[in-house]
C-alpha atoms as a PDB file:
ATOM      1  CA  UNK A   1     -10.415 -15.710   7.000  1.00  0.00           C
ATOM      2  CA  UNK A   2      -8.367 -16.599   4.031  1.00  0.00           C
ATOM      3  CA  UNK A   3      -5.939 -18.860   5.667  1.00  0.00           C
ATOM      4  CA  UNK A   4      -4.022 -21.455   2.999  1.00  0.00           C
ATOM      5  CA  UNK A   5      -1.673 -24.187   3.445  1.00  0.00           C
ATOM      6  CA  UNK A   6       0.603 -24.905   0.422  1.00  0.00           C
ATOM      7  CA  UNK A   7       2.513 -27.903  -0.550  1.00  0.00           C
ATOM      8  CA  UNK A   8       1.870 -29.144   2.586  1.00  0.00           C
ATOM      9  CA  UNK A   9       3.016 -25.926   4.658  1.00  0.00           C
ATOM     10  CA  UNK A  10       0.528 -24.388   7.231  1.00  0.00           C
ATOM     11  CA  UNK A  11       0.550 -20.788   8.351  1.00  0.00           C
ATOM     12  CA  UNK A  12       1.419 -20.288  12.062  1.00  0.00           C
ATOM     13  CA  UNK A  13      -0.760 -17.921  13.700  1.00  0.00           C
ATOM     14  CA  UNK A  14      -0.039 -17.101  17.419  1.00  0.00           C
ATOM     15  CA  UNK A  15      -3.312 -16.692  19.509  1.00  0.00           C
ATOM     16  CA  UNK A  16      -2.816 -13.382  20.865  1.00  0.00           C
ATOM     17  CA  UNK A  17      -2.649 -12.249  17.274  1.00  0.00           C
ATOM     18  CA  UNK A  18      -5.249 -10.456  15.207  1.00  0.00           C
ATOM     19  CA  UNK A  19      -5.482 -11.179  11.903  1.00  0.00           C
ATOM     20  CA  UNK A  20      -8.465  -8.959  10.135  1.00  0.00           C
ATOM     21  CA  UNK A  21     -10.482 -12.006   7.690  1.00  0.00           C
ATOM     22  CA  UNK A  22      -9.595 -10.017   4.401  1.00  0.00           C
ATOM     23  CA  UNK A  23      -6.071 -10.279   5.155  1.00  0.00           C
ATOM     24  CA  UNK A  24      -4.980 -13.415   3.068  1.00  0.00           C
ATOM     25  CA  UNK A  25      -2.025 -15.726   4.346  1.00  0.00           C
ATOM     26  CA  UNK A  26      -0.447 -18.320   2.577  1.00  0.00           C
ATOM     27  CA  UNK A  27       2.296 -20.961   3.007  1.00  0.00           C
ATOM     28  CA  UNK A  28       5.427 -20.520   5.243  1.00  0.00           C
ATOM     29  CA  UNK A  29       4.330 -17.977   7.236  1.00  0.00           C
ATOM     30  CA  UNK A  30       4.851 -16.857  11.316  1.00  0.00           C
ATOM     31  CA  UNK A  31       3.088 -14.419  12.973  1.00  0.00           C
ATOM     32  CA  UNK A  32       4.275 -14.033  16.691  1.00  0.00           C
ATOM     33  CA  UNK A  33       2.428 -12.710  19.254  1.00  0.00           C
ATOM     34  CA  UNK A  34       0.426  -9.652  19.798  1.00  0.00           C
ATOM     35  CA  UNK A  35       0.646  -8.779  16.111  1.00  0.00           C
ATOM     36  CA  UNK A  36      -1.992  -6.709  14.081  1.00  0.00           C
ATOM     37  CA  UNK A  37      -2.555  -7.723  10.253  1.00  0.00           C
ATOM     38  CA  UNK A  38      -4.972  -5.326   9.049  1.00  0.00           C
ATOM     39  CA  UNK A  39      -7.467  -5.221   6.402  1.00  0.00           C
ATOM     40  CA  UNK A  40      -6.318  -6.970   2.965  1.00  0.00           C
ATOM     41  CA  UNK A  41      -2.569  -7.224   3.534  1.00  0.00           C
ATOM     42  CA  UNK A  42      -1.141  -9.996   1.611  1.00  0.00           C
ATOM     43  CA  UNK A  43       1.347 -12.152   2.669  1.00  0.00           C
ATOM     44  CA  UNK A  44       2.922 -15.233   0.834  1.00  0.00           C
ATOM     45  CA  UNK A  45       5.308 -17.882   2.198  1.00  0.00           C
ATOM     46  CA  UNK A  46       5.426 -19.095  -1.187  1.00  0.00           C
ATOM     47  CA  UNK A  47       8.595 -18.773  -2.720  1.00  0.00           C
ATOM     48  CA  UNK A  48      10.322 -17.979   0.644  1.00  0.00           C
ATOM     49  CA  UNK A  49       8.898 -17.992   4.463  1.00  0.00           C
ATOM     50  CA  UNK A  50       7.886 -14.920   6.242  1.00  0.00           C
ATOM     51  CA  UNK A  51       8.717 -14.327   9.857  1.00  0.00           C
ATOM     52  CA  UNK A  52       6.754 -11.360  11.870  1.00  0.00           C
ATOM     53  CA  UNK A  53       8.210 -11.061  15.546  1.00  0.00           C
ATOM     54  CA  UNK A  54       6.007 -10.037  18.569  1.00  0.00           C
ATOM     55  CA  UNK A  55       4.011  -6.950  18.729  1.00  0.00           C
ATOM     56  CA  UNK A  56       4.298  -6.436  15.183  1.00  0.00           C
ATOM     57  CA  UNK A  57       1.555  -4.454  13.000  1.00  0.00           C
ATOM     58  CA  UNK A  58       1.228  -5.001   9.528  1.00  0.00           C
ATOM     59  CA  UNK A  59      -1.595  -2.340   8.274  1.00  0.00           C
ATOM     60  CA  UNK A  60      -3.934  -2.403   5.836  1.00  0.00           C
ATOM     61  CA  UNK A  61      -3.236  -3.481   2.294  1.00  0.00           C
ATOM     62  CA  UNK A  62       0.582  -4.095   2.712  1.00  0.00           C
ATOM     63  CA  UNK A  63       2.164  -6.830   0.655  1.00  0.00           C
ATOM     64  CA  UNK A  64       4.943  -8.857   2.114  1.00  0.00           C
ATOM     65  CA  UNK A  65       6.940 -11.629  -0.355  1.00  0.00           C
ATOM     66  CA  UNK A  66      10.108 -12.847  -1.686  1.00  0.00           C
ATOM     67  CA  UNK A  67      12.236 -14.758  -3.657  1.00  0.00           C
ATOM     68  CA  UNK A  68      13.010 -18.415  -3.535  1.00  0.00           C
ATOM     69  CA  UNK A  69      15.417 -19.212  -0.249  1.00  0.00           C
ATOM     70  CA  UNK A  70      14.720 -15.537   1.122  1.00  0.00           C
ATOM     71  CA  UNK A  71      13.248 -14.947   4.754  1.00  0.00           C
ATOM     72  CA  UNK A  72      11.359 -11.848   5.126  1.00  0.00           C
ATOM     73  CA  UNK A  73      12.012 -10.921   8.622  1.00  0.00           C
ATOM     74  CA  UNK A  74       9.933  -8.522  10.567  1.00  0.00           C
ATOM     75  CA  UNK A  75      11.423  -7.899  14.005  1.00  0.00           C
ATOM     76  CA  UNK A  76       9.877  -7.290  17.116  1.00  0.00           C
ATOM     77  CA  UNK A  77       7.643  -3.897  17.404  1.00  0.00           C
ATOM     78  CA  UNK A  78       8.007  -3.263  13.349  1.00  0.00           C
ATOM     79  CA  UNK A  79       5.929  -1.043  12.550  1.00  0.00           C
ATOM     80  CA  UNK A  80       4.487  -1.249   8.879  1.00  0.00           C
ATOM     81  CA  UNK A  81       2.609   1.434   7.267  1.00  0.00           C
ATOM     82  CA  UNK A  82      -0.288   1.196   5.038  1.00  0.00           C
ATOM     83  CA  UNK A  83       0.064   0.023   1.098  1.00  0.00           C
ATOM     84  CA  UNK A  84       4.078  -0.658   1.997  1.00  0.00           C
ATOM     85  CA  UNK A  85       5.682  -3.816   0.438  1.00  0.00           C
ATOM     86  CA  UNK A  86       8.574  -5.812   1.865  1.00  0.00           C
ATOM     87  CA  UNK A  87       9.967  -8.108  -0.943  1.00  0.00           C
ATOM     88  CA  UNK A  88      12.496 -10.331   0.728  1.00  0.00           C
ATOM     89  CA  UNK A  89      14.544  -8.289   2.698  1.00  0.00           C
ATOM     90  CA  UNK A  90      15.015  -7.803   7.135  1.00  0.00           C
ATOM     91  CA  UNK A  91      13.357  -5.318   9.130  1.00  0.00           C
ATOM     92  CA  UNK A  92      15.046  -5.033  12.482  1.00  0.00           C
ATOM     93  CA  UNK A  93      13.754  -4.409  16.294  1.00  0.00           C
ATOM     94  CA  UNK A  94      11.448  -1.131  16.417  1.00  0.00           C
ATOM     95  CA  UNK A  95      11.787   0.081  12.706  1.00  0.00           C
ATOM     96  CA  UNK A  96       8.958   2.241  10.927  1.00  0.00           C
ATOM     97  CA  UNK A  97       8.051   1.551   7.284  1.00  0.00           C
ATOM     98  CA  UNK A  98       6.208   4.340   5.798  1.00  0.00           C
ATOM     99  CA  UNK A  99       2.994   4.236   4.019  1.00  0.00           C
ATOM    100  CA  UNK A 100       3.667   3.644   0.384  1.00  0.00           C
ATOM    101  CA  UNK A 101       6.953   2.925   0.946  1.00  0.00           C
ATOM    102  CA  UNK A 102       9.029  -0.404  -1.095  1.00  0.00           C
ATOM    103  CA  UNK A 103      11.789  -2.201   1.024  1.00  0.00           C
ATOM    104  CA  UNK A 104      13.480  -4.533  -1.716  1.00  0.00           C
ATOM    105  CA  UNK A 105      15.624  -8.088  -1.645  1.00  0.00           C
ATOM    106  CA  UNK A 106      17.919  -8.706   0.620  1.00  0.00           C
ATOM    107  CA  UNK A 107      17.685  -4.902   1.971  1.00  0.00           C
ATOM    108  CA  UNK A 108      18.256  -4.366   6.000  1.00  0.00           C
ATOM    109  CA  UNK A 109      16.599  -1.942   7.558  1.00  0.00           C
ATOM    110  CA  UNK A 110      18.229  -0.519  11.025  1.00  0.00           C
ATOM    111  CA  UNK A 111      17.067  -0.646  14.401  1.00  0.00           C
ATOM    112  CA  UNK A 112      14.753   1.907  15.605  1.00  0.00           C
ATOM    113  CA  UNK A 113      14.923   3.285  12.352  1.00  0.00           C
ATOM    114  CA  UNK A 114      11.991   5.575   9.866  1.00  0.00           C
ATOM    115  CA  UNK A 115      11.502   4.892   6.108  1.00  0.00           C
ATOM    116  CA  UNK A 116       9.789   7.545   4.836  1.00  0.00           C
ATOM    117  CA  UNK A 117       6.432   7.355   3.087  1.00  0.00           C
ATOM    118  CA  UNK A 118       6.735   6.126  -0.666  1.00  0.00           C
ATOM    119  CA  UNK A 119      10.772   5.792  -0.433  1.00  0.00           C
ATOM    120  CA  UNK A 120      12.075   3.041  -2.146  1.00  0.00           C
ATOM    121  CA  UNK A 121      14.940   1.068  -0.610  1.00  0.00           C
ATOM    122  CA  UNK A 122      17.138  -1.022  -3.416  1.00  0.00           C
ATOM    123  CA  UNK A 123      18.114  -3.943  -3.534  1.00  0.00           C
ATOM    124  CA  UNK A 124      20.930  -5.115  -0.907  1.00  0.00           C
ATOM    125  CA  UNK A 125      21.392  -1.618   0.671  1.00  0.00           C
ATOM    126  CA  UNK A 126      21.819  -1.917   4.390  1.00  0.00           C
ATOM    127  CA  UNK A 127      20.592   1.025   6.221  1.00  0.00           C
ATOM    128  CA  UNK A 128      21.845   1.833   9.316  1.00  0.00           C
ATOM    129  CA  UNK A 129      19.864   2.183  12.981  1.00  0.00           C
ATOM    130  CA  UNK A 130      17.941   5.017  14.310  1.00  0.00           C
ATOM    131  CA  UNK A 131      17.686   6.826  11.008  1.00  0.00           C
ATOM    132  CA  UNK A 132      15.571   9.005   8.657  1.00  0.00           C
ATOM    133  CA  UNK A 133      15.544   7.325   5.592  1.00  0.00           C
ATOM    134  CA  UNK A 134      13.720   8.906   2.470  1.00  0.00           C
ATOM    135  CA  UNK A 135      13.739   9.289  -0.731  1.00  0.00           C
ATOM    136  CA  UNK A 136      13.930   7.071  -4.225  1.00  0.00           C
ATOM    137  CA  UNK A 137      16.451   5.558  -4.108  1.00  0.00           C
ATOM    138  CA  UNK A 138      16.028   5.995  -0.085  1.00  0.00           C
ATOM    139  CA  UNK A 139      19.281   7.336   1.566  1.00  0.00           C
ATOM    140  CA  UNK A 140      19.904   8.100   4.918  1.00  0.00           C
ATOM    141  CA  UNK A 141      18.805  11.686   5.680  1.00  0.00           C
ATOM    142  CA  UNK A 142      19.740  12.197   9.519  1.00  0.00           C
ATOM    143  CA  UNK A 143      20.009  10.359  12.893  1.00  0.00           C
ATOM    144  CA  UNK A 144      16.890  10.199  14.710  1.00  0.00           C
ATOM    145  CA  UNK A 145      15.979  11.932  17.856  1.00  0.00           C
ATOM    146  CA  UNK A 146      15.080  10.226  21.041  1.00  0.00           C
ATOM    147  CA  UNK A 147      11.991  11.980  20.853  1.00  0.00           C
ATOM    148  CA  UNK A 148      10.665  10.631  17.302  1.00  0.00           C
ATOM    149  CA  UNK A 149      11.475   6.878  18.672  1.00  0.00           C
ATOM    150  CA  UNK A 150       9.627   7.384  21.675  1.00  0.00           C
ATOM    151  CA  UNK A 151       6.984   8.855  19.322  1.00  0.00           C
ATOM    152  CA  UNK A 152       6.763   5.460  17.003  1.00  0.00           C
ATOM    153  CA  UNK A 153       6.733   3.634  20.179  1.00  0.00           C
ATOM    154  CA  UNK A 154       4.018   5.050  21.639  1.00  0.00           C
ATOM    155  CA  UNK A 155       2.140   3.832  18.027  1.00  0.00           C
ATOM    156  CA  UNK A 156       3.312   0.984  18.129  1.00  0.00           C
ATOM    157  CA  UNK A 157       1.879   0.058  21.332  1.00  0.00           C
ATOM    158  CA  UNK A 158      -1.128   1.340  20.099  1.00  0.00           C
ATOM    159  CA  UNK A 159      -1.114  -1.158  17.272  1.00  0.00           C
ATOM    160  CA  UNK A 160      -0.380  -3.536  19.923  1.00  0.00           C
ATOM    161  CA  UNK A 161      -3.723  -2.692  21.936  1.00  0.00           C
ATOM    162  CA  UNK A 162      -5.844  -2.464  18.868  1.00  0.00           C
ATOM    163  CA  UNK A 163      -4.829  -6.391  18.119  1.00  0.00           C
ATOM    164  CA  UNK A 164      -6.330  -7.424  21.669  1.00  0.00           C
ATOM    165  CA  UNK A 165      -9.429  -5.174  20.892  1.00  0.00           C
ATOM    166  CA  UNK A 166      -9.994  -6.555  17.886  1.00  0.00           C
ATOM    167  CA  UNK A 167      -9.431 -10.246  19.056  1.00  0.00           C
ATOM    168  CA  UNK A 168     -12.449  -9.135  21.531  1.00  0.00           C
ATOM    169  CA  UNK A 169     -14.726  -7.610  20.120  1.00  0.00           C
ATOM    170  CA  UNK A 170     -14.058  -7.021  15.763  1.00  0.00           C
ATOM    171  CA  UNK A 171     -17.031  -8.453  14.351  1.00  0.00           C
ATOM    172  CA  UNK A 172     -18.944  -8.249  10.954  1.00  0.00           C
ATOM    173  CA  UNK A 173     -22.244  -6.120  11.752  1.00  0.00           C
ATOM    174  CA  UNK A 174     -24.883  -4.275   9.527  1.00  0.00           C
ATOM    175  CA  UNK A 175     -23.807  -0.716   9.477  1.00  0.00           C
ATOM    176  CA  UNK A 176     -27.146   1.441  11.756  1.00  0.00           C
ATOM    177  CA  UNK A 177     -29.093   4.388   9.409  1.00  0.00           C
ATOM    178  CA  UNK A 178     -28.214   6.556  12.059  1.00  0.00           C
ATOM    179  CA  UNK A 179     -26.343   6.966  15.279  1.00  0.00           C
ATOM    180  CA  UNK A 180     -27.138   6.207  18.486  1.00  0.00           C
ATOM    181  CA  UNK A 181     -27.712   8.555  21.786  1.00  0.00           C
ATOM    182  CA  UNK A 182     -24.498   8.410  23.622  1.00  0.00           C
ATOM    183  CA  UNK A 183     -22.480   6.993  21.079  1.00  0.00           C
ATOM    184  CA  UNK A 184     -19.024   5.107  21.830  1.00  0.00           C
ATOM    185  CA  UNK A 185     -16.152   6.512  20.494  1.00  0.00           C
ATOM    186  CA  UNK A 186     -13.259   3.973  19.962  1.00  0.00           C
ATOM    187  CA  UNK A 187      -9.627   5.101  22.126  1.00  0.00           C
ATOM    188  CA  UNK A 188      -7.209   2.412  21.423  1.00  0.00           C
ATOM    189  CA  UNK A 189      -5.321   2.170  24.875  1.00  0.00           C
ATOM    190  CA  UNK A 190      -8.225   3.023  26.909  1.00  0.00           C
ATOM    191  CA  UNK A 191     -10.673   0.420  24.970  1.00  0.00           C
ATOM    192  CA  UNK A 192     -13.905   2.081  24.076  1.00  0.00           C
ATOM    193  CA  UNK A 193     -15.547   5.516  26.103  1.00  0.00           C
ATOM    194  CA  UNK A 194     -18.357   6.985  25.430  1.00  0.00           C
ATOM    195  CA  UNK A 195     -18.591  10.751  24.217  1.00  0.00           C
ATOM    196  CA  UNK A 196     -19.861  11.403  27.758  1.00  0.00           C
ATOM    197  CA  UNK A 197     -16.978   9.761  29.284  1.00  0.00           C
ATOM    198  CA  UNK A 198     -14.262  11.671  27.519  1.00  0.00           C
ATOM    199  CA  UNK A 199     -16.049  14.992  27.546  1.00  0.00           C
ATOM    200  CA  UNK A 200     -16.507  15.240  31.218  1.00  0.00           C
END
């Protein structure tokens, strides 16, 4: 995988970690345990490091950066959507960033808080925990119900078991021309059943 030291600085990768080998890493970088970096995210301890907590998932082509002397900060169980980009700014404990969505410099996300797909947070604005946020500029919308943070928990944790599967078993293959009697079906959380097993 495309794994780079810089001026001397090596990424730290912890081993319960999954890192897919598109997902490029340079630099000053952290990534704690039990963490999911999916396919082709970018992420550059360059100009300033980058800090992802435990059980953290950063999905598929997300781009996390910053400016010089700026730590980007991913908290434990963030929660990152697909094509989302962090640029030097703090996500706390349990947050959701939507797919799409832009968190800028030296922005603060809440606790337990949603950004909503594609909203764009400016720079310095400080959003409070266990919020909706949407919207560009992003504002808070409404509190959060218990319900919708037990809901991005629950995918979270998910995220969380689809690091260890991949650490197991994520390999490159040839793809088959066709597909096999009693195909698997992959359940993150309950590893892999076949159609049999979950029909009956």
């Amino acid at each position: 995988m495309p794994i780079y030291r810089l001026a001397g600085v090596t990424p730290v990768i912890h081993p319960s970690a999954y890192v897919h080998p598109t997902a490029v890493i340079i630099g000053d970088v952290h990534i704690g345990p039990r963490c999911y970096v999916g396919p082709l995210a970018s992420l550059r301890g360059d100009f300033g490091p980058i800090h992802l907590g435990e059980g953290v998932n950063i999905q598929d082509c997300v781009v996390v950066h910053s400016f010089q002397d700026i730590t980007v900060v991913v908290e434990d169980y963030g929660h990152i959507g697909h094509g989302a980009t962090l640029h030097g700014c703090v996500i706390r404990t349990g947050a959701l960033i939507g797919m799409g969505a832009t968190i800028m410099d030296k922005a603060e996300i809440g606790e337990r808080s949603f950004v909503g797909a594609h909203s764009f947070v400016k720079t310095g604005d400080v959003m409070p925990a266990e919020s909706m946020i949407l919207g560009t500029p992003a504002k808070v919308s409404r509190p959060l119900s218990e319900q919708e943070m037990e809901w991005k928990h629950s995918g979270t944790e998910a995220y969380i078991a689809l690091a260890e599967i991949s650490l197991e078993s994520c390999v490159e293959t040839s793809a088959l021309t066709q597909a096999e009697p009693n195909r698997k079906t992959i359940q993150v959380g309950n590893k892999v059943k076949t159609k049999q097993d979950t029909v009956g």
